[in-house]
N, C-alpha and C. Protein backbone atom coordinates (compact mmCIF):
# COMPACT_ATOMS: atom_id res chain seq x y z
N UNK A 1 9.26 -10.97 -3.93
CA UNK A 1 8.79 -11.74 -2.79
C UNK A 1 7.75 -12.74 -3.31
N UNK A 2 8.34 -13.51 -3.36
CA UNK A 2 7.03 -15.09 -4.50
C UNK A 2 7.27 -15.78 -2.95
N UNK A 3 8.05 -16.23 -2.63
CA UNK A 3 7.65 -17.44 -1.71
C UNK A 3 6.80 -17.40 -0.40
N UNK A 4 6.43 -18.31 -0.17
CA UNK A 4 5.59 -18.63 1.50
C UNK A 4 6.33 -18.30 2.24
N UNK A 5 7.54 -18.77 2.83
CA UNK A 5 8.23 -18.10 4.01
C UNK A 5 8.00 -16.54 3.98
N UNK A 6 8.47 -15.94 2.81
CA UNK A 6 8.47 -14.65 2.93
C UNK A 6 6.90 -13.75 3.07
N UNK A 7 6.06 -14.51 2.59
CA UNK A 7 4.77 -13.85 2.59
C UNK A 7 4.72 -13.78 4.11
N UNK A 8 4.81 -15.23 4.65
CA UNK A 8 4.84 -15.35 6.24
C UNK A 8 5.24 -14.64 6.82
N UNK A 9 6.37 -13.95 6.62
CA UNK A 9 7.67 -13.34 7.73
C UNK A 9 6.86 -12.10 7.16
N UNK A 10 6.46 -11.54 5.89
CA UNK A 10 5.90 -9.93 5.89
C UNK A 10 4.56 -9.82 6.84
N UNK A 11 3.84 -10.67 6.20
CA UNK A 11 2.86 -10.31 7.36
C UNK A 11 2.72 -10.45 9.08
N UNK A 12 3.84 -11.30 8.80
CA UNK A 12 3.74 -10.89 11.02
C UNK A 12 4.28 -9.80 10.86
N UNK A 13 5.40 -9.21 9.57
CA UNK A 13 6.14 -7.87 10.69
C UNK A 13 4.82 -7.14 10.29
N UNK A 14 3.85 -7.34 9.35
CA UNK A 14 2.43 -6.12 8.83
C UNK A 14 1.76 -6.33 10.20
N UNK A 15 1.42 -7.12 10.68
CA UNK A 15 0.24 -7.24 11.84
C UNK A 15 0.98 -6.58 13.10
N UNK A 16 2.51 -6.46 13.11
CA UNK A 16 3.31 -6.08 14.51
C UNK A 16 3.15 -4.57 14.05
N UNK A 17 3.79 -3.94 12.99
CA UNK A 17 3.65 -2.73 12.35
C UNK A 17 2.67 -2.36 12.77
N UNK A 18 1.54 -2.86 12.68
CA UNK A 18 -0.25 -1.70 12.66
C UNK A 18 -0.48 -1.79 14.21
N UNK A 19 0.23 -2.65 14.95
CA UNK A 19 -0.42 -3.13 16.31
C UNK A 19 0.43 -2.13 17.37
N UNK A 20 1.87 -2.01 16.60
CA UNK A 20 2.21 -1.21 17.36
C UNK A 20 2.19 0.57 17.66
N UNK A 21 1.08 1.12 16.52
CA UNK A 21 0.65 2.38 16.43
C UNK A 21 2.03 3.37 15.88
N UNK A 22 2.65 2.80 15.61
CA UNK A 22 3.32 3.39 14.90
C UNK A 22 4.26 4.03 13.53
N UNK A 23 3.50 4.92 12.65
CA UNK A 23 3.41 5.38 11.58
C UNK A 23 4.82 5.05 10.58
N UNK A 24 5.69 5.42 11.06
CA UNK A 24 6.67 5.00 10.53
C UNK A 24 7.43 3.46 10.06
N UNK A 25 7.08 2.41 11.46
CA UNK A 25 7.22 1.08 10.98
C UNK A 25 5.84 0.44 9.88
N UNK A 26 5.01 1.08 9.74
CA UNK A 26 3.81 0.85 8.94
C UNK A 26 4.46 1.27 7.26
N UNK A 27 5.22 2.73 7.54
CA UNK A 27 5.33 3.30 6.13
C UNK A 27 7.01 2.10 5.80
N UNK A 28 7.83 1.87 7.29
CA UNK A 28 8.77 1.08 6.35
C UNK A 28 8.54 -0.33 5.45
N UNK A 29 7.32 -0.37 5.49
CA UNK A 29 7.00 -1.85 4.86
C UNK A 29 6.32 -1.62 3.45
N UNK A 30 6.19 -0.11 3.39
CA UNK A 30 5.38 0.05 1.63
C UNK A 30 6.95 0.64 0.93
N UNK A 31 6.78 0.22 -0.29
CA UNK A 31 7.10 0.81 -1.37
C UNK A 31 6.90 2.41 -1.67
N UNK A 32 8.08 3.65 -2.18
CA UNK A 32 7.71 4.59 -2.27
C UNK A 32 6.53 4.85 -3.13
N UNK A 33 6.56 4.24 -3.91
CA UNK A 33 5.39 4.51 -4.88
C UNK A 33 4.29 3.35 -4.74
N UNK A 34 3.72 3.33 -3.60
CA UNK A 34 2.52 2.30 -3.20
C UNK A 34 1.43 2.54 -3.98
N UNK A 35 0.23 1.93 -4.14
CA UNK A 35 -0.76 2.24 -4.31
C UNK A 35 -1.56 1.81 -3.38
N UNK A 36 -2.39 2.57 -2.57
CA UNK A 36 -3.13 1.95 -1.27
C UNK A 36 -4.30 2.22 -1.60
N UNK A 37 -5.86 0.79 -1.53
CA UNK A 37 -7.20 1.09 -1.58
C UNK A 37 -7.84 1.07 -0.69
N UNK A 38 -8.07 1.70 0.04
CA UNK A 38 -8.80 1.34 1.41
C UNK A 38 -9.94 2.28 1.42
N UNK A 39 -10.97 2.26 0.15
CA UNK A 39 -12.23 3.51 -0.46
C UNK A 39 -13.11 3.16 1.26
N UNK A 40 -13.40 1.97 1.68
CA UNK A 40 -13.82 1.87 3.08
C UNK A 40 -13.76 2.69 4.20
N UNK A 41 -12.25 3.33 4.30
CA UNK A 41 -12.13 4.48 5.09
C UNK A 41 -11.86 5.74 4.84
N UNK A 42 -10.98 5.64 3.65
CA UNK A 42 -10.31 6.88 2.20
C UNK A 42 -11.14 7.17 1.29
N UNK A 43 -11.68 8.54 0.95
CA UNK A 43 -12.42 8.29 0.05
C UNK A 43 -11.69 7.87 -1.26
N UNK A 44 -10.57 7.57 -1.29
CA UNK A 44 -9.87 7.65 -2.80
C UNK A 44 -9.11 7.05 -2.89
N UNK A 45 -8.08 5.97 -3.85
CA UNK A 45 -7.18 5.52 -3.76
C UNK A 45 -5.69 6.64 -3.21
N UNK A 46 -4.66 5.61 -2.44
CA UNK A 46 -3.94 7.03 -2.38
C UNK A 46 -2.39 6.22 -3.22
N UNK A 47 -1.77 7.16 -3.77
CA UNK A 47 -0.50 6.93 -4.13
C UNK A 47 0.71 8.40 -3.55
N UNK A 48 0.04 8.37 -2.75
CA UNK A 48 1.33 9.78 -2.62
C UNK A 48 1.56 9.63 -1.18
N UNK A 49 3.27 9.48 -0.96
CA UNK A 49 3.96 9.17 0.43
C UNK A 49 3.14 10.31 1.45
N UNK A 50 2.78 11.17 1.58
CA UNK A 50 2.11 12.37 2.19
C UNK A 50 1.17 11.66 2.70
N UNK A 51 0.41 11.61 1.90
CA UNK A 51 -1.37 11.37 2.14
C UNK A 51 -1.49 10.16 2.62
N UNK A 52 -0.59 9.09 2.78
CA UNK A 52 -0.24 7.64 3.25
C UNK A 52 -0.23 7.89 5.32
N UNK A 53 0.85 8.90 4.96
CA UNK A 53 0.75 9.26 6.35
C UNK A 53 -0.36 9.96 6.94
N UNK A 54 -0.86 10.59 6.27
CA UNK A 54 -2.28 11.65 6.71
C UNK A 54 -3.43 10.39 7.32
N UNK A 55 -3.30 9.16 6.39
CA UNK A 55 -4.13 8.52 6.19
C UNK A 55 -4.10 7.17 7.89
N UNK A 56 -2.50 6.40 7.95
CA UNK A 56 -2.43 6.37 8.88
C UNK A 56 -2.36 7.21 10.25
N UNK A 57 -1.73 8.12 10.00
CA UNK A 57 -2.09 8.80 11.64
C UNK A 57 -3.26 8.91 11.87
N UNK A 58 -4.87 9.15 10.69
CA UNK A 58 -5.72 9.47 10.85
C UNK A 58 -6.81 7.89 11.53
N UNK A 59 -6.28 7.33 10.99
CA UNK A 59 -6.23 5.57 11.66
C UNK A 59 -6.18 5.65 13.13
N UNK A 60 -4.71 6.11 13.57
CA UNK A 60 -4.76 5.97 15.05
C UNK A 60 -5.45 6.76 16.31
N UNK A 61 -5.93 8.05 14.76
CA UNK A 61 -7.02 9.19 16.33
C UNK A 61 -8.33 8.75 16.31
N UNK A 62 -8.84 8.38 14.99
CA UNK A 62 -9.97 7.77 15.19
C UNK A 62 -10.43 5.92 15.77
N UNK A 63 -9.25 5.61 15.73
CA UNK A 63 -8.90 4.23 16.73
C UNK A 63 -7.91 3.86 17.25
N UNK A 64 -8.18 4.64 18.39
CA UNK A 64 -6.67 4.40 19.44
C UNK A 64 -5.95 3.64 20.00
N UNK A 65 -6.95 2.60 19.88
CA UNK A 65 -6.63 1.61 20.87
C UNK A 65 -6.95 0.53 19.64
N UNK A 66 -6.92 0.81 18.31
CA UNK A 66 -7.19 -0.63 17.88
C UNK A 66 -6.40 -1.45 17.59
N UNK A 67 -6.75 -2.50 17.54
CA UNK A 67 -5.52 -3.98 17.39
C UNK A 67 -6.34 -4.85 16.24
N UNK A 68 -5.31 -5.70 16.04
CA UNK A 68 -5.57 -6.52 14.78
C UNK A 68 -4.88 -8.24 15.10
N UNK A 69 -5.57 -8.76 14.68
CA UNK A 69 -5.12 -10.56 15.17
C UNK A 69 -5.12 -11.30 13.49
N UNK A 70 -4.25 -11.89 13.81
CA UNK A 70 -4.63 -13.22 12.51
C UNK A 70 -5.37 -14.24 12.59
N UNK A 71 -6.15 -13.47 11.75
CA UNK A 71 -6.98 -15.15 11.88
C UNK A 71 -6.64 -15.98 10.71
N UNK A 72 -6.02 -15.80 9.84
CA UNK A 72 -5.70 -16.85 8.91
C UNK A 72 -5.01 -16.35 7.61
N UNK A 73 -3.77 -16.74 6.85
CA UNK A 73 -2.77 -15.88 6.28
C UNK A 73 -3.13 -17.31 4.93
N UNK A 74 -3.51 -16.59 3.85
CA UNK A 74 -3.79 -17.41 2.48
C UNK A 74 -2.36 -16.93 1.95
N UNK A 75 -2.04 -17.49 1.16
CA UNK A 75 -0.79 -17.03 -0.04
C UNK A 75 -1.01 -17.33 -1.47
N UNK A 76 -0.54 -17.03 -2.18
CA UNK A 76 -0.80 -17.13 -3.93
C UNK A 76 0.65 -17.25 -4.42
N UNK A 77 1.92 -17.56 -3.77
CA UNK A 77 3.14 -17.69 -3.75
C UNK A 77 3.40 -17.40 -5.63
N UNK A 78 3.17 -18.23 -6.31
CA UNK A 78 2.91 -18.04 -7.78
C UNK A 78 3.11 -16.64 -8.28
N UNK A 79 2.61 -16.12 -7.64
CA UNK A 79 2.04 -14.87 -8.03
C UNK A 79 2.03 -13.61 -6.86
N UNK A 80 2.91 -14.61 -6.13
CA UNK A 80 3.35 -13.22 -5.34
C UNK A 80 2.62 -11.86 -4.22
N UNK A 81 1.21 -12.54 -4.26
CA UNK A 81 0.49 -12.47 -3.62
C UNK A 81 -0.13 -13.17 -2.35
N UNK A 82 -0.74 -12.20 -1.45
CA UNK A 82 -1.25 -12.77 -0.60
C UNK A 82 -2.59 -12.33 0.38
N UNK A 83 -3.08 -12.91 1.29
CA UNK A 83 -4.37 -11.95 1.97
C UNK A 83 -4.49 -12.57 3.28
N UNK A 84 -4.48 -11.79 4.27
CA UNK A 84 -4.67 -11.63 5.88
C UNK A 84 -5.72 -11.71 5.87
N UNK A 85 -6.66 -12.79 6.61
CA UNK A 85 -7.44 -12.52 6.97
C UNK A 85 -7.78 -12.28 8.54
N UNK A 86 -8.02 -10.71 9.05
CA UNK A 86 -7.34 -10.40 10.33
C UNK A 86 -9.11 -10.44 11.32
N UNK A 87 -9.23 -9.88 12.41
CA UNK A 87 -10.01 -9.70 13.22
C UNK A 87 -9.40 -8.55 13.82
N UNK A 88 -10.57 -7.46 13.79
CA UNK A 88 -9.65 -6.13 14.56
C UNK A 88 -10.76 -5.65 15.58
N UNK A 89 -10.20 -5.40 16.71
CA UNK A 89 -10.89 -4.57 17.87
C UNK A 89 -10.42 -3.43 18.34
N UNK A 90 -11.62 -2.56 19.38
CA UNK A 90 -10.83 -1.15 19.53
C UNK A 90 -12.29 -0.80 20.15
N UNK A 91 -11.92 0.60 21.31
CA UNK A 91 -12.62 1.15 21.34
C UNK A 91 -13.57 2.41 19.73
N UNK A 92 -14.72 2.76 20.56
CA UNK A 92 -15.37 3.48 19.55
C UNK A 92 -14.30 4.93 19.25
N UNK A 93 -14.25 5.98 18.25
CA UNK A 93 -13.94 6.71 18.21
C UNK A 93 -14.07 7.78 19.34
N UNK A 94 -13.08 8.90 19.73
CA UNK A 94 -13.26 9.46 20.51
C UNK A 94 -14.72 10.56 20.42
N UNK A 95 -14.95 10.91 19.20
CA UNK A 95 -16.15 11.82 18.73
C UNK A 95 -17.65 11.21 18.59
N UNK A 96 -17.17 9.80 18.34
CA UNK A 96 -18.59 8.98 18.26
C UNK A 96 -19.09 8.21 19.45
N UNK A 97 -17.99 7.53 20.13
CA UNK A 97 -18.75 6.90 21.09
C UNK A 97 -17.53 6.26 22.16
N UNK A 98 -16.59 6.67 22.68
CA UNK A 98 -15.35 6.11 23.08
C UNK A 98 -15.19 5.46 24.39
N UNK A 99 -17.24 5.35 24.67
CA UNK A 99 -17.25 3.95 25.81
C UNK A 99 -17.39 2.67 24.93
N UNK A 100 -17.91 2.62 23.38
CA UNK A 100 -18.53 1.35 22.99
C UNK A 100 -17.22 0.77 22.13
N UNK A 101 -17.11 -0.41 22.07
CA UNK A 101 -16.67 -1.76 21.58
C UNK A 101 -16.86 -2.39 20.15
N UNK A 102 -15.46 -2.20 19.23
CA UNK A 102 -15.63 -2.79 18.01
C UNK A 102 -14.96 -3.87 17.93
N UNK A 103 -15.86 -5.34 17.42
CA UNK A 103 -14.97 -6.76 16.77
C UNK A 103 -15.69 -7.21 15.53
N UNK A 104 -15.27 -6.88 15.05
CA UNK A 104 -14.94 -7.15 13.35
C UNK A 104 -14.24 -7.84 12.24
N UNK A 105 -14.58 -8.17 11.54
CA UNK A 105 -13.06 -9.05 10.51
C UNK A 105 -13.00 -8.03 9.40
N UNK A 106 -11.73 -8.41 8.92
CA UNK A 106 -11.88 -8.00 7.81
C UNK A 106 -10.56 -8.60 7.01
N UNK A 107 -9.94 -8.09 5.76
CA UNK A 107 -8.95 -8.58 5.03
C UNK A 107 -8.00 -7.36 4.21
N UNK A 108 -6.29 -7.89 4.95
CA UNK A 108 -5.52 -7.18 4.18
C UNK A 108 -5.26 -7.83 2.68
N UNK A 109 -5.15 -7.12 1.98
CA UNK A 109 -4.83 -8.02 0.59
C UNK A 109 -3.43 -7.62 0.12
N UNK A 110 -2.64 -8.09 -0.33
CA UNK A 110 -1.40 -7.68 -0.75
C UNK A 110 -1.45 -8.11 -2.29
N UNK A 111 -1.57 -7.30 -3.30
CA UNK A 111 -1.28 -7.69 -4.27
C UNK A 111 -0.38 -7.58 -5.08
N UNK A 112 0.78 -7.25 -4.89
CA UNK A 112 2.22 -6.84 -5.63
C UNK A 112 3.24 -6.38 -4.32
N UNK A 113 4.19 -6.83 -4.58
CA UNK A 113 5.56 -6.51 -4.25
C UNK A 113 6.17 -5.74 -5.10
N UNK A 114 7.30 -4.73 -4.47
CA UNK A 114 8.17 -4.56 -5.79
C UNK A 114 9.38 -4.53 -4.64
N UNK A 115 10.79 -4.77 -4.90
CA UNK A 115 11.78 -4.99 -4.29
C UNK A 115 11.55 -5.36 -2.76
N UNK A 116 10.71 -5.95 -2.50
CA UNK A 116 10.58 -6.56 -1.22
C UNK A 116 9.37 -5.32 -0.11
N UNK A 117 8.98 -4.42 -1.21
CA UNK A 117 8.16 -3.70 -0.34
C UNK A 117 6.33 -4.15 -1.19
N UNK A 118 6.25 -3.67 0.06
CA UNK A 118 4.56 -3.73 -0.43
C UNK A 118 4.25 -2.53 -1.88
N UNK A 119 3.27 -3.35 -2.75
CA UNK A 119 3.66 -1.68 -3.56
C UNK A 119 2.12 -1.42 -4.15
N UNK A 120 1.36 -3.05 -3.84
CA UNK A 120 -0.05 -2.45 -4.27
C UNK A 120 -0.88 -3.46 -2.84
N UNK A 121 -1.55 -2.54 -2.47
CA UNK A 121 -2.33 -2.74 -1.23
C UNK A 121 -4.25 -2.48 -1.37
N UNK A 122 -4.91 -3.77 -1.32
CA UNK A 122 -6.30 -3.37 -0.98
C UNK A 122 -6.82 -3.83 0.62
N UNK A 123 -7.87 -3.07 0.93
CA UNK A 123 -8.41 -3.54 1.68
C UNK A 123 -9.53 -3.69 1.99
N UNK A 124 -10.30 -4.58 2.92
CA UNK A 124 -11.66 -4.85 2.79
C UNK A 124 -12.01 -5.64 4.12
N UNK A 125 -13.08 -4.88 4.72
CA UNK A 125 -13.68 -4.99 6.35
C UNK A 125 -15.09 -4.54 6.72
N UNK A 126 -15.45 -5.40 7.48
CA UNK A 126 -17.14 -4.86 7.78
C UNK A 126 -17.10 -3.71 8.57
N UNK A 127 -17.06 -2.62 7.86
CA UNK A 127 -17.73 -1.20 8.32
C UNK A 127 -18.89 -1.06 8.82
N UNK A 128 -20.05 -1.80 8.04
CA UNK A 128 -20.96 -1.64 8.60
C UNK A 128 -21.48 -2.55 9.72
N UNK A 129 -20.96 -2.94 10.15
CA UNK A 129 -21.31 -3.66 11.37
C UNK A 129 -20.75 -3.17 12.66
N UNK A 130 -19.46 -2.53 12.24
CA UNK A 130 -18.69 -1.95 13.05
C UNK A 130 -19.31 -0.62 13.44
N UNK A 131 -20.22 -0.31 12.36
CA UNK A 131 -20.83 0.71 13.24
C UNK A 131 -22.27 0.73 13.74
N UNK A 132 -22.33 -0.32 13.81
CA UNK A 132 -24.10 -0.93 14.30
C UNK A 132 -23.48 -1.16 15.70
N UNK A 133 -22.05 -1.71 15.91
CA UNK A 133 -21.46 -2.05 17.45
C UNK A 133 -21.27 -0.19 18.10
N UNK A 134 -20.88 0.20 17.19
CA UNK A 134 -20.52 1.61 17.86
C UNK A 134 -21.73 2.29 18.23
N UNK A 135 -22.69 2.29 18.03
CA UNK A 135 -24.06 2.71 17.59
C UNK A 135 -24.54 3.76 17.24
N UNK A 136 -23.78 3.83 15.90
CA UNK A 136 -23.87 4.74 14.84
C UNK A 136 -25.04 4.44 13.68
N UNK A 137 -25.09 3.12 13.53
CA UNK A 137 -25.89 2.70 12.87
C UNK A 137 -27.78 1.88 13.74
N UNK A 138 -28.92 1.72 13.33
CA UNK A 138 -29.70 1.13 13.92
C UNK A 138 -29.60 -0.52 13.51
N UNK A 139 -29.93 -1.66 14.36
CA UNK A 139 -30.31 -2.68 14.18
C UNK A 139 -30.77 -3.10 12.83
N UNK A 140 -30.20 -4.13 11.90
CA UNK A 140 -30.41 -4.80 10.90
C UNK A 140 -32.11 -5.34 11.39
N UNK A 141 -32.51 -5.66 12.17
CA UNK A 141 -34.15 -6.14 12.44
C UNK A 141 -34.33 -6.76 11.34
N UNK A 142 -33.39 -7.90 10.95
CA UNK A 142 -34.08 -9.16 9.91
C UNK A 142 -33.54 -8.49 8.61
N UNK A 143 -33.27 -7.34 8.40
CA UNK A 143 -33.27 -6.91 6.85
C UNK A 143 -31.63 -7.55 6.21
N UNK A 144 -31.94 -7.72 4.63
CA UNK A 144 -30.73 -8.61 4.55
C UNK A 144 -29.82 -7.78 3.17
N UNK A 145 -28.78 -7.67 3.24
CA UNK A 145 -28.11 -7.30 2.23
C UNK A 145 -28.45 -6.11 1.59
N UNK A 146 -28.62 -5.38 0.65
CA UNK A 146 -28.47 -4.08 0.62
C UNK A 146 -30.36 -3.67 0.86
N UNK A 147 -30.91 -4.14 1.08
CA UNK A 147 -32.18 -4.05 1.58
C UNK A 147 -31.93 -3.33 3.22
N UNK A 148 -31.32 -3.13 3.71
CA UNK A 148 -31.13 -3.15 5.10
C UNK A 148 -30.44 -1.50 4.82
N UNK A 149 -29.49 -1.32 3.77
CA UNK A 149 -28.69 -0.02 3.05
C UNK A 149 -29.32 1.01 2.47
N UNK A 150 -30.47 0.59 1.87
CA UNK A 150 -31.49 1.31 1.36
C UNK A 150 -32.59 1.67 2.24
N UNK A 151 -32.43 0.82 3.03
CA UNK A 151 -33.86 1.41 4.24
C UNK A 151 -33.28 2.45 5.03
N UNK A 152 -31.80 2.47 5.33
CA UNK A 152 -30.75 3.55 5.98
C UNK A 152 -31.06 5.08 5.45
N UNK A 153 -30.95 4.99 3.96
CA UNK A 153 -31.25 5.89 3.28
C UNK A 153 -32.76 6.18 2.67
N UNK A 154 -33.55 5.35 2.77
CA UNK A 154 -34.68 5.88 2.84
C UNK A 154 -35.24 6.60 4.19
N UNK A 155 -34.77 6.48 5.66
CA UNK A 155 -34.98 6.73 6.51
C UNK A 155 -34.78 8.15 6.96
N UNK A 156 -33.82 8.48 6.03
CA UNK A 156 -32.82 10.44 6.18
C UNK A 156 -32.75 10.48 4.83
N UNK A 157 -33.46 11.29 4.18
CA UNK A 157 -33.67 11.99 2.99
C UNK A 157 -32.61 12.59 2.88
N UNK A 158 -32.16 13.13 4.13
CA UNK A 158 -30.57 14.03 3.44
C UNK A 158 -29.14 13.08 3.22
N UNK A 159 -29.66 11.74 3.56
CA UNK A 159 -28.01 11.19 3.78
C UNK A 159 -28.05 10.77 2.17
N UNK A 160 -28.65 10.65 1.55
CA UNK A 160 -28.34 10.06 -0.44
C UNK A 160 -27.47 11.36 -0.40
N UNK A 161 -28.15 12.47 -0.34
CA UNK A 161 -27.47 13.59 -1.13
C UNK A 161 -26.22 14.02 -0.84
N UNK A 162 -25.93 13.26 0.63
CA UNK A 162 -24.83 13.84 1.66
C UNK A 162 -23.20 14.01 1.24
């Protein structure tokens, strides 16, 4: 998959796939042997068809209602690559807060194809903001960049060790 049309045509069916909550049109678009990074929500890279699914279903209980928009689709056609840059909303998790409101960006990255499937996948999204909306996190109050991360953890002595 090198060309633009096709990057095009994968990622609307990727953004219809995740939008429509359902696990299986998500898994028909990877490669059996994917490699998926998403350390943001996973603690670990995953490569095993199992844990792919563990990983999405675990997607849809902790955001039930979330959706994803395009905001702007880059390509690297050359090279066969490409990156979504999406906007996703949703209520809060059902355990954390499932009156409050998440809008966020973030970016699918596609970096390899292999026979027309996805086969190496990163991803990358403001977590932490997303949970300053959920209000999991306290107010940035001016602090900037990991100054704001470190005051988190200077604040709960137990969360470094956690």
């Amino acid at each position: 998959m090198t060309g633009v049309p096709e990057l095009r045509e994968f990622a609307t069916r990727w953004l219809d796939a995740w939008n429509s909550h359902e696990t299986d049109r998500v898994l028909e678009l990877l490669h059996p042997d994917c490699r998926w990074e998403d350390t943001v929500f996973w603690p670990h890279p995953i490569t095993d068809r199992a844990e792919m699914t563990r990983y999405i279903d675990r997607i849809w209980s902790v955001m039930p209602d979330v959706s994803f928009e395009e905001v702007q689709l880059f390509t690297a056609p050359d090279d066969g690559r490409a990156l979504v840059l999406f906007r996703q909303q949703g209520s809060g998790p059902p355990q954390l807060a499932p009156e409050a409101r998440f809008d966020v960006y973030g970016c699918d990255v596609f970096l390899r194809f292999t026979d027309g499937l996805l086969s190496h996948y990163l991803a990358q999204y403001e977590i932490t903001d997303m949970m300053r909306q959920l209000g999991a996190l306290p107010p940035r109050n001016g602090e900037i960049g990991g100054a704001y991360l470190l005051k988190l953890l200077r604040s709960d002595p137990g969360a470094a060790a956690g």
